[in-house]
Each structure stands twice: as C-alpha cells, then as structure tokens.
Protein backbone atom coordinates (compact mmCIF):
# COMPACT_ATOMS: atom_id res chain seq x y z
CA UNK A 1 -8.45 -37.46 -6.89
CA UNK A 2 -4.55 -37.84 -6.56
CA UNK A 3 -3.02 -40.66 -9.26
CA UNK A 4 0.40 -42.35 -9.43
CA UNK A 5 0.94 -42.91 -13.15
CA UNK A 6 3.73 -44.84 -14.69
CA UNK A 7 3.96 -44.90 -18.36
CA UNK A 8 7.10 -47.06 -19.81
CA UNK A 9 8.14 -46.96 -23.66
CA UNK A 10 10.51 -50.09 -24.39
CA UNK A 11 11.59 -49.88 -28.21
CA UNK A 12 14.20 -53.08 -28.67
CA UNK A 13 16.01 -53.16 -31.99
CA UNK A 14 17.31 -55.71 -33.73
CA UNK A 15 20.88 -54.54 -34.61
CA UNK A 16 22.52 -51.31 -33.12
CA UNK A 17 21.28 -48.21 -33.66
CA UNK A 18 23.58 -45.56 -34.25
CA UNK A 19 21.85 -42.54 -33.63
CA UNK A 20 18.57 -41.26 -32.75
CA UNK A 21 16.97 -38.40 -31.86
CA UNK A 22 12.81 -38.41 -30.21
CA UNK A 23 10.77 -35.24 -29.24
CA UNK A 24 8.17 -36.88 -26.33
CA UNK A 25 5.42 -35.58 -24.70
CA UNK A 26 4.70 -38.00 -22.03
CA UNK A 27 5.04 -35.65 -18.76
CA UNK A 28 1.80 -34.67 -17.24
CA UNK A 29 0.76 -30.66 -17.59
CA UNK A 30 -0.74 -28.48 -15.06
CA UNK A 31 -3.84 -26.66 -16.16
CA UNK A 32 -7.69 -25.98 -15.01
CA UNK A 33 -8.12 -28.66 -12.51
CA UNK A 34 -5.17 -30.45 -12.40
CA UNK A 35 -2.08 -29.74 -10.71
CA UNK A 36 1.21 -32.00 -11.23
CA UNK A 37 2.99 -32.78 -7.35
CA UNK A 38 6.00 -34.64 -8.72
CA UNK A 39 7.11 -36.14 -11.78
CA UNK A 40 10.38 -38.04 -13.42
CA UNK A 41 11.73 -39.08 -16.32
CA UNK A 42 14.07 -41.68 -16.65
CA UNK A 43 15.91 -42.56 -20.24
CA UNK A 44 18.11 -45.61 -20.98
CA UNK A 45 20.68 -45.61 -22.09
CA UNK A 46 22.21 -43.16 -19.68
CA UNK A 47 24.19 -40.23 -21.47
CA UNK A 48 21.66 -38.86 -24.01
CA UNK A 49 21.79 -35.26 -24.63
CA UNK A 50 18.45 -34.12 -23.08
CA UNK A 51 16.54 -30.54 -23.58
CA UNK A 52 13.28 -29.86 -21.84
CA UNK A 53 10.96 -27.46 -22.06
CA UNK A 54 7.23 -25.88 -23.13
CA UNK A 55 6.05 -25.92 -26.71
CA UNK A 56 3.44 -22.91 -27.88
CA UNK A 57 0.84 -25.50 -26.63
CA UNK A 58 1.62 -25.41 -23.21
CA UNK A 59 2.72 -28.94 -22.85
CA UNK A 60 5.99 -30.50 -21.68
CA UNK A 61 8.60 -31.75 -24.13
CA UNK A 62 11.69 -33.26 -23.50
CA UNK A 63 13.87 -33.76 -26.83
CA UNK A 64 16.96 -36.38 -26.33
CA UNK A 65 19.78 -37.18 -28.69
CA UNK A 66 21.28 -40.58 -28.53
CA UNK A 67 24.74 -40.50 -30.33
CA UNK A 68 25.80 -43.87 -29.17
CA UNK A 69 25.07 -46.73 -30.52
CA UNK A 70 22.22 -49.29 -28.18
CA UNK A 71 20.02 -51.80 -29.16
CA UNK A 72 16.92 -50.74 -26.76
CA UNK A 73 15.71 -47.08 -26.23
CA UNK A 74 13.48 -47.14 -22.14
CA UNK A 75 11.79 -44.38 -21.37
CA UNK A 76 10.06 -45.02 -17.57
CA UNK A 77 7.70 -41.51 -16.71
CA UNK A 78 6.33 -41.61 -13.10
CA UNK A 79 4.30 -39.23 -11.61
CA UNK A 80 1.78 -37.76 -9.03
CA UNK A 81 -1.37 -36.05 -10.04
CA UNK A 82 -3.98 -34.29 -8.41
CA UNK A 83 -7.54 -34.16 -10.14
CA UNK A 84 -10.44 -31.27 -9.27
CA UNK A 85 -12.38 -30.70 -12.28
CA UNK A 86 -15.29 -28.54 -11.29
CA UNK A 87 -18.86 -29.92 -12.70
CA UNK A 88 -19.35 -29.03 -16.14
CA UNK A 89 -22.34 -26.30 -17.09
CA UNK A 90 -25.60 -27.86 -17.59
CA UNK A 91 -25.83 -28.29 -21.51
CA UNK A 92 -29.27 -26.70 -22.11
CA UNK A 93 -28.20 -23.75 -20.49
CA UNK A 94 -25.28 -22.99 -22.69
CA UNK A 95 -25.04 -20.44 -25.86
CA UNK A 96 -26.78 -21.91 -28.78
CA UNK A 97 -24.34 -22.70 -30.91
CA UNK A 98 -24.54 -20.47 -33.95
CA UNK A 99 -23.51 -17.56 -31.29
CA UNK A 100 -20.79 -19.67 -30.02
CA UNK A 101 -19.84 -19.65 -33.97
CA UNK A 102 -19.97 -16.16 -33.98
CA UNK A 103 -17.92 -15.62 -31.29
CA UNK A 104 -15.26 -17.44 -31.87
CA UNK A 105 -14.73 -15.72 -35.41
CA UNK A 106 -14.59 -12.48 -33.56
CA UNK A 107 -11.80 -14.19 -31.30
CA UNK A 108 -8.97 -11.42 -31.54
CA UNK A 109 -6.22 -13.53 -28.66
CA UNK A 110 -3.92 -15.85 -30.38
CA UNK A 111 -2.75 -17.26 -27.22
CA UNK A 112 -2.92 -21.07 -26.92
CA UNK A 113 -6.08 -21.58 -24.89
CA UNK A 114 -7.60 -19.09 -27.85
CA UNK A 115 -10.60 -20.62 -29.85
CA UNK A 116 -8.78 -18.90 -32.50
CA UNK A 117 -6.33 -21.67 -32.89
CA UNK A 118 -8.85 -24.45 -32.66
CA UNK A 119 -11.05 -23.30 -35.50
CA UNK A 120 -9.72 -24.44 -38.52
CA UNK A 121 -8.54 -27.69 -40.35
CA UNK A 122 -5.32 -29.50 -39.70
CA UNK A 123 -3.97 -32.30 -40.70
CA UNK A 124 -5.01 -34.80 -39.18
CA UNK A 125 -8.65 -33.35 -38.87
CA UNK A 126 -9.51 -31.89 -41.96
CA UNK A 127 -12.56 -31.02 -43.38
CA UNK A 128 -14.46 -33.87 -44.39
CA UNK A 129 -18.12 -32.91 -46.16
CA UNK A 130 -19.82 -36.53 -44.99
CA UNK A 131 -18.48 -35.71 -41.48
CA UNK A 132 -19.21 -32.16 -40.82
CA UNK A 133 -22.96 -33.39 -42.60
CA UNK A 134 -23.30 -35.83 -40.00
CA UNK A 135 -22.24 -33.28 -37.09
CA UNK A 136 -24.92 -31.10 -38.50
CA UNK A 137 -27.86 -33.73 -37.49
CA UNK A 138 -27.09 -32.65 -33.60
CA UNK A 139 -27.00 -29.27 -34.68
CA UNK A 140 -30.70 -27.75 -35.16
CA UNK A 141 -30.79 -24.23 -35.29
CA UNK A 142 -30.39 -22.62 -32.13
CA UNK A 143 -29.46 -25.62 -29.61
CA UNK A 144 -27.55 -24.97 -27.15
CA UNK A 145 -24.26 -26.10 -27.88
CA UNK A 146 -23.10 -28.14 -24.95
CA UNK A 147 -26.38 -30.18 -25.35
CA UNK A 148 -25.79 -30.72 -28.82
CA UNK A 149 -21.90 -31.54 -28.46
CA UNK A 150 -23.21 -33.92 -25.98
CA UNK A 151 -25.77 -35.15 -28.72
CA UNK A 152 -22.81 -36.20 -30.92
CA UNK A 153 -20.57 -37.85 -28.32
CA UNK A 154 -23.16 -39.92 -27.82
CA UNK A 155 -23.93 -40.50 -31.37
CA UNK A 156 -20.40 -41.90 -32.10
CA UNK A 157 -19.95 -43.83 -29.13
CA UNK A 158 -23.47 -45.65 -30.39
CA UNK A 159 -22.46 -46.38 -33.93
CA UNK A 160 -18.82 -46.40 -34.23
CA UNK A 161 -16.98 -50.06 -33.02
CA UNK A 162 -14.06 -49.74 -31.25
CA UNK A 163 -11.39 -51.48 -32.87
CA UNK A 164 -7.37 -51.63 -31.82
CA UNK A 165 -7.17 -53.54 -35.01
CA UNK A 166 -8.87 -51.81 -37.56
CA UNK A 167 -6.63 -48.39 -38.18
CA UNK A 168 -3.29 -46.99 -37.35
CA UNK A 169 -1.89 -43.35 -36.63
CA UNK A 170 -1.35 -42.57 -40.19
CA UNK A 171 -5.18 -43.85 -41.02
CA UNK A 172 -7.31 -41.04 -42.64
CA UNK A 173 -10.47 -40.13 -40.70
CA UNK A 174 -12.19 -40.00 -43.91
CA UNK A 175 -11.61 -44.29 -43.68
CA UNK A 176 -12.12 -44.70 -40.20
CA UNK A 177 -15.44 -42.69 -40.52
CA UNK A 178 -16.83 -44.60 -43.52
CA UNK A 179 -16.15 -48.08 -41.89
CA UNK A 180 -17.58 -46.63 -38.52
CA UNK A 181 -14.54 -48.38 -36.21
CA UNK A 182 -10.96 -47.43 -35.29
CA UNK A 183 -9.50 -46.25 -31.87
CA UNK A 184 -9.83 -43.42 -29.32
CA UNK A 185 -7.58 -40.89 -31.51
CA UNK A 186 -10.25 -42.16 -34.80
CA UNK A 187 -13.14 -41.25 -32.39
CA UNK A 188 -11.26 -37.69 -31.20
CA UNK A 189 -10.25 -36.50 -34.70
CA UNK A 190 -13.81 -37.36 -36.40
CA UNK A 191 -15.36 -35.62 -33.54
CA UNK A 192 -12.90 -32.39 -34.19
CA UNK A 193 -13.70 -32.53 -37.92
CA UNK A 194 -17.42 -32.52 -37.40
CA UNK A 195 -17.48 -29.62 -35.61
CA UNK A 196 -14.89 -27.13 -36.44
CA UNK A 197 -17.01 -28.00 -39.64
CA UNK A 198 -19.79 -26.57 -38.10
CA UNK A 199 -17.41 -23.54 -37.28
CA UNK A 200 -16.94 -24.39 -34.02
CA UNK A 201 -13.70 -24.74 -31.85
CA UNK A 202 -12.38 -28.07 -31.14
CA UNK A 203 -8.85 -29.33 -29.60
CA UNK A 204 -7.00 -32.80 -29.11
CA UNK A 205 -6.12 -33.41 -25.65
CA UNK A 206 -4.20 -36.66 -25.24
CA UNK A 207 -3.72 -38.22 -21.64
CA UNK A 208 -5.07 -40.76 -19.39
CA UNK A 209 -8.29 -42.23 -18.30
CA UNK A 210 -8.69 -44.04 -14.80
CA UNK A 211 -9.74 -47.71 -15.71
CA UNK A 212 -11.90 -49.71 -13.16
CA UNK A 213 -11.47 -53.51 -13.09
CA UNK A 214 -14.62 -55.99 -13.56
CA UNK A 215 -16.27 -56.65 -9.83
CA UNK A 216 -13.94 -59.29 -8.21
CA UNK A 217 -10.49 -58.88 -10.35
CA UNK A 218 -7.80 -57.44 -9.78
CA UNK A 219 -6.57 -54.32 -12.14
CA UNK A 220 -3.76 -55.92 -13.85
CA UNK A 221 -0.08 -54.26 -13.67
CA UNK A 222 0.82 -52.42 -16.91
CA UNK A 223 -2.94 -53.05 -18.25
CA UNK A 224 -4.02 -49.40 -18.42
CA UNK A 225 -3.31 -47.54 -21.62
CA UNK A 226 -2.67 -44.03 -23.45
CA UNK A 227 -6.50 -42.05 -24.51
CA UNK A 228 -7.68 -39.47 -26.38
CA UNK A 229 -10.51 -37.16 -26.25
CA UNK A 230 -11.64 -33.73 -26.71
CA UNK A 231 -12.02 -30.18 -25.86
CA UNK A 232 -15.11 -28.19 -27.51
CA UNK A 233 -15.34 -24.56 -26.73
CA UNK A 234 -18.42 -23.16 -26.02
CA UNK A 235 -18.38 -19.79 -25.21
CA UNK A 236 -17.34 -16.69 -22.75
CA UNK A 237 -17.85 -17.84 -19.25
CA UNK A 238 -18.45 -21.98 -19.94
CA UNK A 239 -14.79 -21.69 -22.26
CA UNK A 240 -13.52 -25.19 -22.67
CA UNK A 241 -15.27 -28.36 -21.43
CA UNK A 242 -13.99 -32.12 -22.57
CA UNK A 243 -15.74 -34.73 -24.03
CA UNK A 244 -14.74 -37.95 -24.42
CA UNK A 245 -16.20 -39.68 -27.13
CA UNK A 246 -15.11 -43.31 -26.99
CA UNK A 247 -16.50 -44.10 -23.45
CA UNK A 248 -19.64 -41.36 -23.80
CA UNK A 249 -18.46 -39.29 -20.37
CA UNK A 250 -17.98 -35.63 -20.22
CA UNK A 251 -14.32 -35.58 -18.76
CA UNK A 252 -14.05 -35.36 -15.06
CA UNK A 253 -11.74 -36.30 -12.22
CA UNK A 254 -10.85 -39.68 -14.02
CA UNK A 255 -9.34 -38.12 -16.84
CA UNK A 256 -5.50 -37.00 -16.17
CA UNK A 257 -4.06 -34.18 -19.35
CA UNK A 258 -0.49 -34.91 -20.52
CA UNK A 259 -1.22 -32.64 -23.96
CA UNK A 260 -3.14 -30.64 -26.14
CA UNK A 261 -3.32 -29.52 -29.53
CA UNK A 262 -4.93 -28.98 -32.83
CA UNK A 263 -4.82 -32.96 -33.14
CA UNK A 264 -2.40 -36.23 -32.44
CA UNK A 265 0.71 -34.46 -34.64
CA UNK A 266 0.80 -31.96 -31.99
CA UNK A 267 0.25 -34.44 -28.99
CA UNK A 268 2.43 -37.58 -30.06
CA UNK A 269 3.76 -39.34 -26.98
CA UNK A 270 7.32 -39.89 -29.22
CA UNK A 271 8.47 -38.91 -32.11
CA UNK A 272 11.48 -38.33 -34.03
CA UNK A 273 14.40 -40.23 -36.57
CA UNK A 274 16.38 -42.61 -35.83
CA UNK A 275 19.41 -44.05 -38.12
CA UNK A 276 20.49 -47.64 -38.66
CA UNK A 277 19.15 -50.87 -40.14
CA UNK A 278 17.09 -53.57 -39.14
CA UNK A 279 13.78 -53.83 -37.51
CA UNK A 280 12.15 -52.70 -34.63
CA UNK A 281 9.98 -53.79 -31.45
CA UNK A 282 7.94 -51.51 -29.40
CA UNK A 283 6.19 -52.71 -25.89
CA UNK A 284 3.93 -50.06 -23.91
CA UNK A 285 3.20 -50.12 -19.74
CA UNK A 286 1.00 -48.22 -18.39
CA UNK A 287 -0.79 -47.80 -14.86
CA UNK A 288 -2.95 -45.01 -13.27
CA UNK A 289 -3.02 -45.79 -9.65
CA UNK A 290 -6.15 -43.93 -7.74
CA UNK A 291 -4.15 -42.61 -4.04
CA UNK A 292 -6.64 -40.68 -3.21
C-alpha cells in the first residue's frame, strides 16, 4: 500500500508567546517494510531556528526555536508512504517463550533494534505486580510466544473500554489498568508492562493506522487520528512482530511507523517549553489517504 498522510498541529494562544522551543517526532521513518517516498514539514511562523536529525532510536526529530513572539505555533507534515509488511510467522510455530526469555538476557548488541534495550522498566511502563500477574495467565509454561502474545492482545482488547475521556498522557498505567479503560497509548504501555514482566522484550511504536469509513459514508477530512501499538520480540529469525492491542490486529500494511521507543516519552509527537502567560488551545488534523 502507498498512503498520503497529512498530520497538522495548530496550538493558538491566548496572548503572545515569547519564546518557545518543541522537539517533534511527527516525520514518518523508514524501516522493515516501509519505505518513506517524500515527506515535508512546514512550521508557522516562518523564521524558527530549525535542527533535524536521528535520535539513538532511529526516528526523525526536528527541534525548532521560536524567538519571536506569535500567538499560534502550525506545524502541517505531509507525506508519501509505501507499506509491504511481509505476513507475520504463524504463532504456534514460534519459540516458547521461556527460551525467548532466555535469549534475550544473553542479548550482547546494544544497538537500537536490540532486545536488550526493550527489556526492562521505564517510565512510563514500569513494573506493575497486578499487570505482569495478569500477562502471566497467557503465559503457560512452554507456549509458544507469538501465540501467547496474541492470547493477551486479545485479552485486553476484550475487557478493557476504550475511552478518549477517561485518562491523559501523564495517567499511570497502574490507574488505567485497575479501571480497565483509557486510550491506545493506556492499551500499548499495559501491554509493555505485562510482558517485559514476564522478561520479555517489548517496544512503543507510535504512528498511524488506516481507518475505513462505515459502508455508504464518506471518510471525513481531518477525521483520522495519531495510534499506538506494539512491538514484542520473539526470537532469532521471527525478531520483531507488532501487535496492536486496541483494535486486536497483528500490524500489517494498514499500520504506517513514525517512532519507536521504550514507551510514549521517547515517541511524543511534540514536546518542549515554551515561555509566556496565558492559556493555550491545541486542535489536531489528521488523514491517511490509501493511493495505492
């Protein structure tokens, strides 16, 4: 598949600000299956300082600095994306997992793609014990781990609610887990912390995922949005495969990669510090256009 993606970031403010200063991560990244054709990024207002360049991640940064003062911050990304996941293994036939464990402890690379990195707790996905105890019910000894990673997807796209209104970035997992609702980065992280409590490799990948309108209506300009999912390592030869617990799907050709990490603090779309009074308001735009 080949997308046209267009991802605006409006923040309008209600006296001037001074100065500001943002780190995004909003440009698509090439990687296994996906190569980026073209992509832009356009800032208003014109003049900021800009820098861009590759974090230890492998994604795409651009930091700006703003030393004028404006009262709305636009930043417009377009691009063109082409999509060839191949199929993922078939689960049963994939290391059972307390090898995979193994493995991955004997991991001596500390390159970015390394399971290495994706092993331990971070932040934002620390080690919860009612988590990694409810991880451990798709678990059995011996299963193969791709079956049982699939196990748990499913799981927590059963009996957690999805709910734009029920938790925000700085939410703890440990919260969004006991109420059994939140968002797609609630879903990703609780995932994450379930098994790297099992010892098992897990990453944050944030990006986009191709939305399909009802039969008979139109997909509505701007309607798409921002996702989150993840990346569970199973092993020499199988490596990485995503899962994408919100929606249930083992990531394919309808999920585009802008980043990856250890979880969202390494992924954030925009972040940074800004200085002057008064409040803010933020509007989002997306759209993933199918080509071909």
């Amino acid at each position: 598949m080949i997308y046209d993606i267009r991802h605006l970031t409006a923040y309008a403010y209600s006296r001037p600000v001074p100065f500001a200063r943002c780190m995004l991560r909003v440009l698509p990244r090439d990687g296994a299956g996906q190569r980026v054709l073209t992509s832009k990024l356009a800032v208003t207002p014109r003049g900021a300082e800009r820098n861009d360049g590759i974090c230890f991640f492998g994604n795409r940064t651009t930091t700006l600095t703003i030393a004028k003062p404006h009262r709305e911050l636009r930043i417009e990304m377009t691009s063109r994306v082409e999509v060839t996941r191949p199929a993922a293994p078939f689960p049963a036939l994939t290391r059972h997992w307390e090898e995979v464990v193994e493995l991955a402890l004997k991991a001596q690379s500390l390159a970015a793609d390394s399971p290495a990195q994706y092993l331990y707790p971070s932040r934002l996905a620390p080690t919860v014990p009612e988590i990694t105890d409810y991880a451990r019910a798709s678990f059995p000894a011996r299963r193969p781990v791709f079956e049982a990673a699939c196990e748990l997807m499913a799981r927590i796209r059963k009996e957690f609610r999805y709910d734009p209104e029920a938790t925000e970035v700085a939410t703890p997992i440990r919260e969004a887990f006991a109420a059994r609702h939140g968002v797609c980065q609630d879903f990703a992280h609780i995932m994450i912390a379930g098994l790297r409590g099992l010892g098992l490799p897990a990453a944050y990948v944030s990006g986009y995922l191709r939305t399909i309108p009802p039969p008979g209506q139109a997909r509505l300009e701007g309607a798409d949005a921002t996702h989150a999912w993840v990346m569970a390592w199973t092993g020499p030869g199988t490596g990485w495969i995503g899962l994408d617990p919100t929606n249930d799907l083992i990531v394919a050709d309808d999920h585009i990669v802008t980043a990856t990490g250890r979880d969202y603090a390494d992924v954030s779309p925009l972040d940074g510090v800004l200085v002057g009074p008064g409040s803010q308001k933020l509007d989002v735009k997306v759209d993933v256009i199918p080509v071909i």
